[in-house]
PDB file of N, CA and C in Angstrom:
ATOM      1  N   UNK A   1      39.951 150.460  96.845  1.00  0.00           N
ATOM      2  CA  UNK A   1      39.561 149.473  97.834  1.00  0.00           C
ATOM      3  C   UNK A   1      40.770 149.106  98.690  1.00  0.00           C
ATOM      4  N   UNK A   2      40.490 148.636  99.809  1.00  0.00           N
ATOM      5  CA  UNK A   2      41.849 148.519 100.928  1.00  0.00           C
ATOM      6  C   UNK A   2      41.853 147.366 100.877  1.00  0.00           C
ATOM      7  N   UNK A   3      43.299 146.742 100.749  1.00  0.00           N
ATOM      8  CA  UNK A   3      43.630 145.237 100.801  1.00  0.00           C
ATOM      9  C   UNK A   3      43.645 145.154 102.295  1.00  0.00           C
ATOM     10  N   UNK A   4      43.329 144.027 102.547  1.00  0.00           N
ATOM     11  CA  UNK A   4      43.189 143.146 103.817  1.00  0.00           C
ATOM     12  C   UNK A   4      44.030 142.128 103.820  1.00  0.00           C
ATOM     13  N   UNK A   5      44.770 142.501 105.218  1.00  0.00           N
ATOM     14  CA  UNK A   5      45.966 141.612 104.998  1.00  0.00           C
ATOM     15  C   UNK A   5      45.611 140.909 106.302  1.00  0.00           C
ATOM     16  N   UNK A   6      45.593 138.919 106.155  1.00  0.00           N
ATOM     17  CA  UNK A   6      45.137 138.619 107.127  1.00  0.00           C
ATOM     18  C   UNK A   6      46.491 137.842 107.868  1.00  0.00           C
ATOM     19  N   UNK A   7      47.936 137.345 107.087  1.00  0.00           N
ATOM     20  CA  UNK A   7      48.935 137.442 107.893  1.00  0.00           C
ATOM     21  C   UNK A   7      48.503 135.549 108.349  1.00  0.00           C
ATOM     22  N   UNK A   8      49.471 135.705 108.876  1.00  0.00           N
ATOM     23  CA  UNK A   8      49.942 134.398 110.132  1.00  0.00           C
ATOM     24  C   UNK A   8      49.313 134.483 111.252  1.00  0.00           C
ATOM     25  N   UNK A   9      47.991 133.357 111.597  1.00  0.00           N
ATOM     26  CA  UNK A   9      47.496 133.094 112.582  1.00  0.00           C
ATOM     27  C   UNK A   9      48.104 132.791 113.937  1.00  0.00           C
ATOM     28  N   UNK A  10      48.887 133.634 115.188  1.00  0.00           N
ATOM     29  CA  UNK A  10      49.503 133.259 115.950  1.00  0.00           C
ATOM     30  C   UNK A  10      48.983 133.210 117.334  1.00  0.00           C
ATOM     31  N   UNK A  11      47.145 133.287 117.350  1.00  0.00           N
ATOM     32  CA  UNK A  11      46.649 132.837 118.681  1.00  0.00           C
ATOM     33  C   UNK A  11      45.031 133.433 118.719  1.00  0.00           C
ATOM     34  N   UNK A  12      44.616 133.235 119.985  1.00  0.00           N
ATOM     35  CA  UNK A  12      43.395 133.154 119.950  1.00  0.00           C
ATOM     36  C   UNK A  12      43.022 133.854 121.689  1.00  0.00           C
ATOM     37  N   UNK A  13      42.184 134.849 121.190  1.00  0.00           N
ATOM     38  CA  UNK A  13      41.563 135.155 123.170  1.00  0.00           C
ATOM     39  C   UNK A  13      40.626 134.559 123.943  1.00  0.00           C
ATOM     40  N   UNK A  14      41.513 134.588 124.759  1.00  0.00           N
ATOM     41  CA  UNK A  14      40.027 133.327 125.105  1.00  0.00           C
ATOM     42  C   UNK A  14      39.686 134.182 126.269  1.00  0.00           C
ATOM     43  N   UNK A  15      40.281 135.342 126.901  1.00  0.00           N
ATOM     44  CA  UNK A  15      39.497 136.198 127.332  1.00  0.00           C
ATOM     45  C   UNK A  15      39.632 137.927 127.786  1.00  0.00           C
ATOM     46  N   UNK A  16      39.165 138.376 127.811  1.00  0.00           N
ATOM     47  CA  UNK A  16      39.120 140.190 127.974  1.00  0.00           C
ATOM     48  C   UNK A  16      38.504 140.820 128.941  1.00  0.00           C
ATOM     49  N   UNK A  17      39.607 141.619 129.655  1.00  0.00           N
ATOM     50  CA  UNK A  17      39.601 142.504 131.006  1.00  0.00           C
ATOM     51  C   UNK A  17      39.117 143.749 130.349  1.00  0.00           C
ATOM     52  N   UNK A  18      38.011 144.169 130.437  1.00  0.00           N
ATOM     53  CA  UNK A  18      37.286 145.440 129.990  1.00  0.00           C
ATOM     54  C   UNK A  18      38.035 146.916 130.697  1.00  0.00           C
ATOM     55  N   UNK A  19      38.007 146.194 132.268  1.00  0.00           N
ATOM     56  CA  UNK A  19      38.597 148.028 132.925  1.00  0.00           C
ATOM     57  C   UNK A  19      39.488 147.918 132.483  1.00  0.00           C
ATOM     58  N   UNK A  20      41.053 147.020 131.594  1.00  0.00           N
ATOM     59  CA  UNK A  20      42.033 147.326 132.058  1.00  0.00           C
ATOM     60  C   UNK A  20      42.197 147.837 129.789  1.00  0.00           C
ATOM     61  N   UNK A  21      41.289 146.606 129.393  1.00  0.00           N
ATOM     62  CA  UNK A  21      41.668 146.693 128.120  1.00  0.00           C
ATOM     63  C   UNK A  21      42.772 146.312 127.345  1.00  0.00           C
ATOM     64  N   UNK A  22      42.665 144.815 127.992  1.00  0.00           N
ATOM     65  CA  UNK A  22      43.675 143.854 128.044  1.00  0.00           C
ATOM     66  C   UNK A  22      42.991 142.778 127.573  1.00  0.00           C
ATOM     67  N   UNK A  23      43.293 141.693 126.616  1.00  0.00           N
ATOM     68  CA  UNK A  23      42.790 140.790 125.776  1.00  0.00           C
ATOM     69  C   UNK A  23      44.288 139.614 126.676  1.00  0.00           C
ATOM     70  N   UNK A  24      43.722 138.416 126.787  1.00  0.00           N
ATOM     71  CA  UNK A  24      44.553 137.632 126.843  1.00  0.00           C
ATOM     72  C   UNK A  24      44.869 136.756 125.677  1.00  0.00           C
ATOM     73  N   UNK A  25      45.406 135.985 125.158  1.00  0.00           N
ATOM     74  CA  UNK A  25      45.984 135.304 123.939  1.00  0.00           C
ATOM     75  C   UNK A  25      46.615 134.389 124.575  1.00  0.00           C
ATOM     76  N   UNK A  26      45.970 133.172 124.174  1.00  0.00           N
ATOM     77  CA  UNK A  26      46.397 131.715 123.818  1.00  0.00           C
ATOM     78  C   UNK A  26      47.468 131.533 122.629  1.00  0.00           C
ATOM     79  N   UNK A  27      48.917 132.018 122.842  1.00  0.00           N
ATOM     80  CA  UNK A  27      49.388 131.893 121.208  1.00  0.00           C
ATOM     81  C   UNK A  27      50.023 130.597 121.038  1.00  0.00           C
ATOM     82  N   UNK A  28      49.869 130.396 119.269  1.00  0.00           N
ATOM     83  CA  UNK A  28      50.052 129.251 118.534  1.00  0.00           C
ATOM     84  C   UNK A  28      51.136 129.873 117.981  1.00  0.00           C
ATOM     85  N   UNK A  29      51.792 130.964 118.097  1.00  0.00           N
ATOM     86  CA  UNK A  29      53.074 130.998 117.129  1.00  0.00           C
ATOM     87  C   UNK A  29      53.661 132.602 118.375  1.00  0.00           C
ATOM     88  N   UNK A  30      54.697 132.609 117.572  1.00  0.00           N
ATOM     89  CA  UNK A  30      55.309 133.965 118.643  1.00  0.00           C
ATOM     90  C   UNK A  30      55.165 135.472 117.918  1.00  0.00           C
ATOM     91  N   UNK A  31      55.345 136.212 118.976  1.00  0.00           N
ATOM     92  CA  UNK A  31      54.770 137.724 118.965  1.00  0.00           C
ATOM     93  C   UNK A  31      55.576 138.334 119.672  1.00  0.00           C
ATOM     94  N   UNK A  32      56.514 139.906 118.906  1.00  0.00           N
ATOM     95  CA  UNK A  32      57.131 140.477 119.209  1.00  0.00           C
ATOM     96  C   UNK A  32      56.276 141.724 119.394  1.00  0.00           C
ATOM     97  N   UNK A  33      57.511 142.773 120.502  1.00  0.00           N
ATOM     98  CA  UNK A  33      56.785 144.075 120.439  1.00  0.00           C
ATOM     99  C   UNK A  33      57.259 144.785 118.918  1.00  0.00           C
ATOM    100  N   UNK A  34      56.586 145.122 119.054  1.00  0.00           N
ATOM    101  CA  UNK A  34      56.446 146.521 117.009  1.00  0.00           C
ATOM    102  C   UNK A  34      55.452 145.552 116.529  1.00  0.00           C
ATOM    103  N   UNK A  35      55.561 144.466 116.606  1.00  0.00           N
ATOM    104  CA  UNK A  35      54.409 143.541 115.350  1.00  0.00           C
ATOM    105  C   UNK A  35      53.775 144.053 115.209  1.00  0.00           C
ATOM    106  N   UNK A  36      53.077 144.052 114.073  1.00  0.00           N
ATOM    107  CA  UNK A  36      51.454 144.578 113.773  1.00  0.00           C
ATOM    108  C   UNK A  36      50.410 143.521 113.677  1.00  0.00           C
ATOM    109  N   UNK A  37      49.341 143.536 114.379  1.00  0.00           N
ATOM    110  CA  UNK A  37      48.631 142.372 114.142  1.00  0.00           C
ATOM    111  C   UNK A  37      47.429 142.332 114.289  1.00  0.00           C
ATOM    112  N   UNK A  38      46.342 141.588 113.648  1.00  0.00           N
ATOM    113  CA  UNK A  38      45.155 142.210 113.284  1.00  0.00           C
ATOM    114  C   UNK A  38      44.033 140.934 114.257  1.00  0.00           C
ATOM    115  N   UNK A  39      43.261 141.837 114.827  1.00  0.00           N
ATOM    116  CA  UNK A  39      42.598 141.053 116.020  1.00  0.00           C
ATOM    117  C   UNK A  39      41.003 140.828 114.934  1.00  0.00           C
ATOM    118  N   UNK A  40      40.236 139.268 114.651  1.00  0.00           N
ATOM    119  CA  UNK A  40      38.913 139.056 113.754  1.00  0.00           C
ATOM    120  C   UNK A  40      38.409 138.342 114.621  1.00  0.00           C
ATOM    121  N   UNK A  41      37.174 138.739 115.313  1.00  0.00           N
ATOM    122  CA  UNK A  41      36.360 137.737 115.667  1.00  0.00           C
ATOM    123  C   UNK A  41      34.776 138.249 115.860  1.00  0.00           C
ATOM    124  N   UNK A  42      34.037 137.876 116.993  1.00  0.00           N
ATOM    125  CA  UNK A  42      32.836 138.207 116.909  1.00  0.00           C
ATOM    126  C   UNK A  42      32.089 137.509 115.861  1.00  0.00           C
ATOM    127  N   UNK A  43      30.653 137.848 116.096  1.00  0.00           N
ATOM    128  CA  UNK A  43      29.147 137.591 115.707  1.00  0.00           C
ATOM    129  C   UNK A  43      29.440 138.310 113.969  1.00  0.00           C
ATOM    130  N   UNK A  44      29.833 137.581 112.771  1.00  0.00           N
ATOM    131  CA  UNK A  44      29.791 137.772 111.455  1.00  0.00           C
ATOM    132  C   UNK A  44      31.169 138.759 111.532  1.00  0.00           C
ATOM    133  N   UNK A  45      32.190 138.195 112.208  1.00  0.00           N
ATOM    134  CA  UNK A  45      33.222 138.929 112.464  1.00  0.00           C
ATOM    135  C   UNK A  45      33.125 140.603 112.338  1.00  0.00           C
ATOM    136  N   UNK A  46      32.494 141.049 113.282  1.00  0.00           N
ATOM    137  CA  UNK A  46      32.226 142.227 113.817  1.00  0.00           C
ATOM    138  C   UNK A  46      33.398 143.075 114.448  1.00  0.00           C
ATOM    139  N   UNK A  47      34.249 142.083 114.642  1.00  0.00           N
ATOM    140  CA  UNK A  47      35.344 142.729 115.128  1.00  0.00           C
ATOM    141  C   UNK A  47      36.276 142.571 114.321  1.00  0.00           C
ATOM    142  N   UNK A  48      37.503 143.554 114.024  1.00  0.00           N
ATOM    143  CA  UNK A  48      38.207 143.548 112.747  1.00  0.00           C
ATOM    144  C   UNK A  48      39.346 144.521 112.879  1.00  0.00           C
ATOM    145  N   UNK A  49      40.613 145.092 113.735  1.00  0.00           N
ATOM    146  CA  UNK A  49      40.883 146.049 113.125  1.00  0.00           C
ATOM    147  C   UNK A  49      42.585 145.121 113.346  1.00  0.00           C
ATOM    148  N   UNK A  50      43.499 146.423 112.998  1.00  0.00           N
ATOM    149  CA  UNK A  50      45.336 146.560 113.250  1.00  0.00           C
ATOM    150  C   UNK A  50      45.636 147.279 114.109  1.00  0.00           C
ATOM    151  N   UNK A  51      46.438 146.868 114.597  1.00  0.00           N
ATOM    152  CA  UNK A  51      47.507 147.780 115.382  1.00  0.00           C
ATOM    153  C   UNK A  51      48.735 147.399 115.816  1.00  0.00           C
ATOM    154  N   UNK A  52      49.533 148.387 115.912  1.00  0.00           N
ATOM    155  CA  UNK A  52      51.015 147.747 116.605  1.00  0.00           C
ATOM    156  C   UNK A  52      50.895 147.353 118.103  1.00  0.00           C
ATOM    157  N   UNK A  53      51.678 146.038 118.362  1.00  0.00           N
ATOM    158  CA  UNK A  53      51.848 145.419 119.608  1.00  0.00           C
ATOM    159  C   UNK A  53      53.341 146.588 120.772  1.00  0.00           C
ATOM    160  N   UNK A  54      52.357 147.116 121.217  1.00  0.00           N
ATOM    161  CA  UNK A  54      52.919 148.030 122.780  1.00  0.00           C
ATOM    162  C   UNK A  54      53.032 147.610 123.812  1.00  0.00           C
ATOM    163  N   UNK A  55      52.421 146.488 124.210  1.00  0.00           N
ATOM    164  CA  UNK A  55      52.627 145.845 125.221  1.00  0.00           C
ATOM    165  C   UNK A  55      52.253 144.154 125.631  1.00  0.00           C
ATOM    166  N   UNK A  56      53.189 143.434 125.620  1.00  0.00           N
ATOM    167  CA  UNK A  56      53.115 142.178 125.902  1.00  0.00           C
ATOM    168  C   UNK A  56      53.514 142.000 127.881  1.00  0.00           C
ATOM    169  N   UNK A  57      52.467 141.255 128.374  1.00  0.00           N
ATOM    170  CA  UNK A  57      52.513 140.428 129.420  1.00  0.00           C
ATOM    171  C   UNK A  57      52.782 138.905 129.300  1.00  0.00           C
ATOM    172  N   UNK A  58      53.575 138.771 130.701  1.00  0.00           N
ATOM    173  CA  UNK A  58      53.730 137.214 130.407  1.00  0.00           C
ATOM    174  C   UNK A  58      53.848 137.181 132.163  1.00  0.00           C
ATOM    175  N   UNK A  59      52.821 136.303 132.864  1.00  0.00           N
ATOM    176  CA  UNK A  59      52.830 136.024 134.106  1.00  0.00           C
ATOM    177  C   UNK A  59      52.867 137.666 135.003  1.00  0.00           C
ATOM    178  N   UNK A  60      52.141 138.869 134.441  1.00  0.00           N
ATOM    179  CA  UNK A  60      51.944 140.235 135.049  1.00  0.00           C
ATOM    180  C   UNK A  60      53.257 140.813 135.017  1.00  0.00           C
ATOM    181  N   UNK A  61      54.058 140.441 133.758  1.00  0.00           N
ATOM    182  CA  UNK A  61      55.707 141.257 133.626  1.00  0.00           C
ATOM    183  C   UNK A  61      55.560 141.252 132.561  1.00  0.00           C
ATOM    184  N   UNK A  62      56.309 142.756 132.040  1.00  0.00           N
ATOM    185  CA  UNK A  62      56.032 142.573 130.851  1.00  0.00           C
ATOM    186  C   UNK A  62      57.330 142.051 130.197  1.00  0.00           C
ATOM    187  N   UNK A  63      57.462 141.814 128.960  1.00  0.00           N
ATOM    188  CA  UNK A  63      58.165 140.988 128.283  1.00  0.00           C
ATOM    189  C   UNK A  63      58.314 141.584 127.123  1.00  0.00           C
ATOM    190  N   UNK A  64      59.570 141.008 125.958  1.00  0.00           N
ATOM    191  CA  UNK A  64      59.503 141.738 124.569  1.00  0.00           C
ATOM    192  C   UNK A  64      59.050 140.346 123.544  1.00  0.00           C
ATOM    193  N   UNK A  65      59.082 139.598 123.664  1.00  0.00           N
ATOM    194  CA  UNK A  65      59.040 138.367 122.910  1.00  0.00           C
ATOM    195  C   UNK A  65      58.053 137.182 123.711  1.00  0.00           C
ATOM    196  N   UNK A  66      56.931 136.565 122.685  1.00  0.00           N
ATOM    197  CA  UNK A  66      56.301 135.720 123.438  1.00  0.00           C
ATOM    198  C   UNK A  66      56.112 134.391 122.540  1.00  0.00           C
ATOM    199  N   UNK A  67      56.046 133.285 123.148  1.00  0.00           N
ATOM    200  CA  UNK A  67      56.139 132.174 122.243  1.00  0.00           C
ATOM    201  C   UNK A  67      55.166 131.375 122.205  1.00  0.00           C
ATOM    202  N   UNK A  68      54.826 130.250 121.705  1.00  0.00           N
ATOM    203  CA  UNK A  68      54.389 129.367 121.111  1.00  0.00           C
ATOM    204  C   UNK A  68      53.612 128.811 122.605  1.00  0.00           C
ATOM    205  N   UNK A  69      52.361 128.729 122.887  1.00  0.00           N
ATOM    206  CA  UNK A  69      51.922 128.080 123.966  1.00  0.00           C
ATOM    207  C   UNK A  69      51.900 129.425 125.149  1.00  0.00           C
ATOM    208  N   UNK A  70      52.227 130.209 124.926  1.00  0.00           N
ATOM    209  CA  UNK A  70      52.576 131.484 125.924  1.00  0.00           C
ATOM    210  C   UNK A  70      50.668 131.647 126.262  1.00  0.00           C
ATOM    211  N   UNK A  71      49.995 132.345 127.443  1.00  0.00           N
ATOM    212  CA  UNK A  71      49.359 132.804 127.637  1.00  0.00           C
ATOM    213  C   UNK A  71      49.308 134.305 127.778  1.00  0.00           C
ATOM    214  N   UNK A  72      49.275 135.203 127.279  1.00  0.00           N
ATOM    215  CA  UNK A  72      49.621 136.544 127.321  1.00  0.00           C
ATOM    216  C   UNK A  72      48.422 137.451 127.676  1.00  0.00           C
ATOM    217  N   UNK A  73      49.231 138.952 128.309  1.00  0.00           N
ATOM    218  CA  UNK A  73      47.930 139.668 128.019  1.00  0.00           C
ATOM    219  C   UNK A  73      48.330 141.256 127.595  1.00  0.00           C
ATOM    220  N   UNK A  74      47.741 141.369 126.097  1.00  0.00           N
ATOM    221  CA  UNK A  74      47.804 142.190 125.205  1.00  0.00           C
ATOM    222  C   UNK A  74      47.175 143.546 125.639  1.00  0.00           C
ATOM    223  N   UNK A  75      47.943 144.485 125.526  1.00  0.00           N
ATOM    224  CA  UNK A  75      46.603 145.735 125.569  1.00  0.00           C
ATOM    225  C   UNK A  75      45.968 145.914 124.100  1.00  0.00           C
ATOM    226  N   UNK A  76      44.743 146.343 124.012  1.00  0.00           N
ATOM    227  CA  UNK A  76      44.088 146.596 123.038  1.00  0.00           C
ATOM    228  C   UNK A  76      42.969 147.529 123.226  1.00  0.00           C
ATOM    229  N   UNK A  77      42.723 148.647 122.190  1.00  0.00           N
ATOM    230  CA  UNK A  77      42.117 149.945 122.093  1.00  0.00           C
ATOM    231  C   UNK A  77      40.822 149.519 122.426  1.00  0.00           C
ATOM    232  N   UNK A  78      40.160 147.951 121.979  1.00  0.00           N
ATOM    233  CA  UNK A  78      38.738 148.224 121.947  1.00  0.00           C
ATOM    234  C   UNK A  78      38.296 146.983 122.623  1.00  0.00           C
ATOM    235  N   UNK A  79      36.999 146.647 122.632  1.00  0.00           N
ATOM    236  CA  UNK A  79      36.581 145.245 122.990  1.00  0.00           C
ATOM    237  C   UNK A  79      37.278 144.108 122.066  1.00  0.00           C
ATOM    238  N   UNK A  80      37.364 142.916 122.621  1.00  0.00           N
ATOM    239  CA  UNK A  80      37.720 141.988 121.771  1.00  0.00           C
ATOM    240  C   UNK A  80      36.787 140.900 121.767  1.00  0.00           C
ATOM    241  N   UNK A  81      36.096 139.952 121.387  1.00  0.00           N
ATOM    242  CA  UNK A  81      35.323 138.740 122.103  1.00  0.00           C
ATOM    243  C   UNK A  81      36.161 137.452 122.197  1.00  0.00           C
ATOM    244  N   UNK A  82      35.598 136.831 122.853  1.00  0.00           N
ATOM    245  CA  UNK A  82      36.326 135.559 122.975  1.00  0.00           C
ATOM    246  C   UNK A  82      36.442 134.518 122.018  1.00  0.00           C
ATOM    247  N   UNK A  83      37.601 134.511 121.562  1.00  0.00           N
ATOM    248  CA  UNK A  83      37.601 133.259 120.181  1.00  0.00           C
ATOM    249  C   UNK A  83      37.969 134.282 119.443  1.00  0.00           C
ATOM    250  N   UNK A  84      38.502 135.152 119.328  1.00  0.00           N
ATOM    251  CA  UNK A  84      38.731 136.161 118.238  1.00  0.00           C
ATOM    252  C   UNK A  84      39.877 135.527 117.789  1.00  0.00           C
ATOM    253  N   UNK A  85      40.502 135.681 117.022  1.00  0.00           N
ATOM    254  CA  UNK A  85      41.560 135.226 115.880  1.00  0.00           C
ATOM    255  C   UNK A  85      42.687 136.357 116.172  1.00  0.00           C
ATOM    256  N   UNK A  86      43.613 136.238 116.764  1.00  0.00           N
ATOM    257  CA  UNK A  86      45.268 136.860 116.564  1.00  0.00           C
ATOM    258  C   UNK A  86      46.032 137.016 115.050  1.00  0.00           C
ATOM    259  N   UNK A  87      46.149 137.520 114.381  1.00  0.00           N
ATOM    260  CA  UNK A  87      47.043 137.141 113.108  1.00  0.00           C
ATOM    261  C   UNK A  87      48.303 138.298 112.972  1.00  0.00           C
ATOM    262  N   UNK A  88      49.494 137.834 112.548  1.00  0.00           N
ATOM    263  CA  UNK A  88      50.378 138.981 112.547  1.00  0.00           C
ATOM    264  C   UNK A  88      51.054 138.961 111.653  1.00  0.00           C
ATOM    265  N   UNK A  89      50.833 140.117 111.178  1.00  0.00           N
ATOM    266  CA  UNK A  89      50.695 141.173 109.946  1.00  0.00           C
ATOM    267  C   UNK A  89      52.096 141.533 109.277  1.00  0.00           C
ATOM    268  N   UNK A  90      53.150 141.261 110.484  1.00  0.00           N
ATOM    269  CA  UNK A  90      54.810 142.224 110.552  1.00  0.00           C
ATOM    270  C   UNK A  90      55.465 141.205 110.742  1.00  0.00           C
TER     271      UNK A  90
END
């Protein structure tokens, strides 16, 4: 069985650019690039996976480090919904 590692809650999307595949994040704690961090949200949390952080935005630049109150925008492989849960893993 695969452990599930749910990590340090460090933000929340409150919304997602489909063409670009970019999640924005409301963060409550800070986020480096390499982190690994696991995106949960959706309808019976339908949404669920990991991945390493490749790219952080901050004001359409990208950035290596993001902090506490930051509005960001994440790339991410898949849909995300809104209210999904940020947690990081690394």
């Amino acid at each position: 069985m695969t452990e599930i590692k749910e990590g340090e809650l460090v933000g929340k999307v409150v919304h997602y650019y489909p063409k670009v595949g970019v999640a924005m994040v409301k963060l409550s704690g800070t986020l480096e690039m390499g982190d690994t961090v696991r995106i949960v949200g959706g309808k019976h949390k339908s949404t669920d996976f990991e991945q390493e952080v490749e790219s952080i935005r901050l004001d359409d630049k990208p950035i290596n480090t993001a902090n506490t109150d930051d509005l960001i925008g994440l790339r991410v492989p898949k849909k995300v919904p809104k209210n999904s849960k940020v947690y990081k893993i690394t």
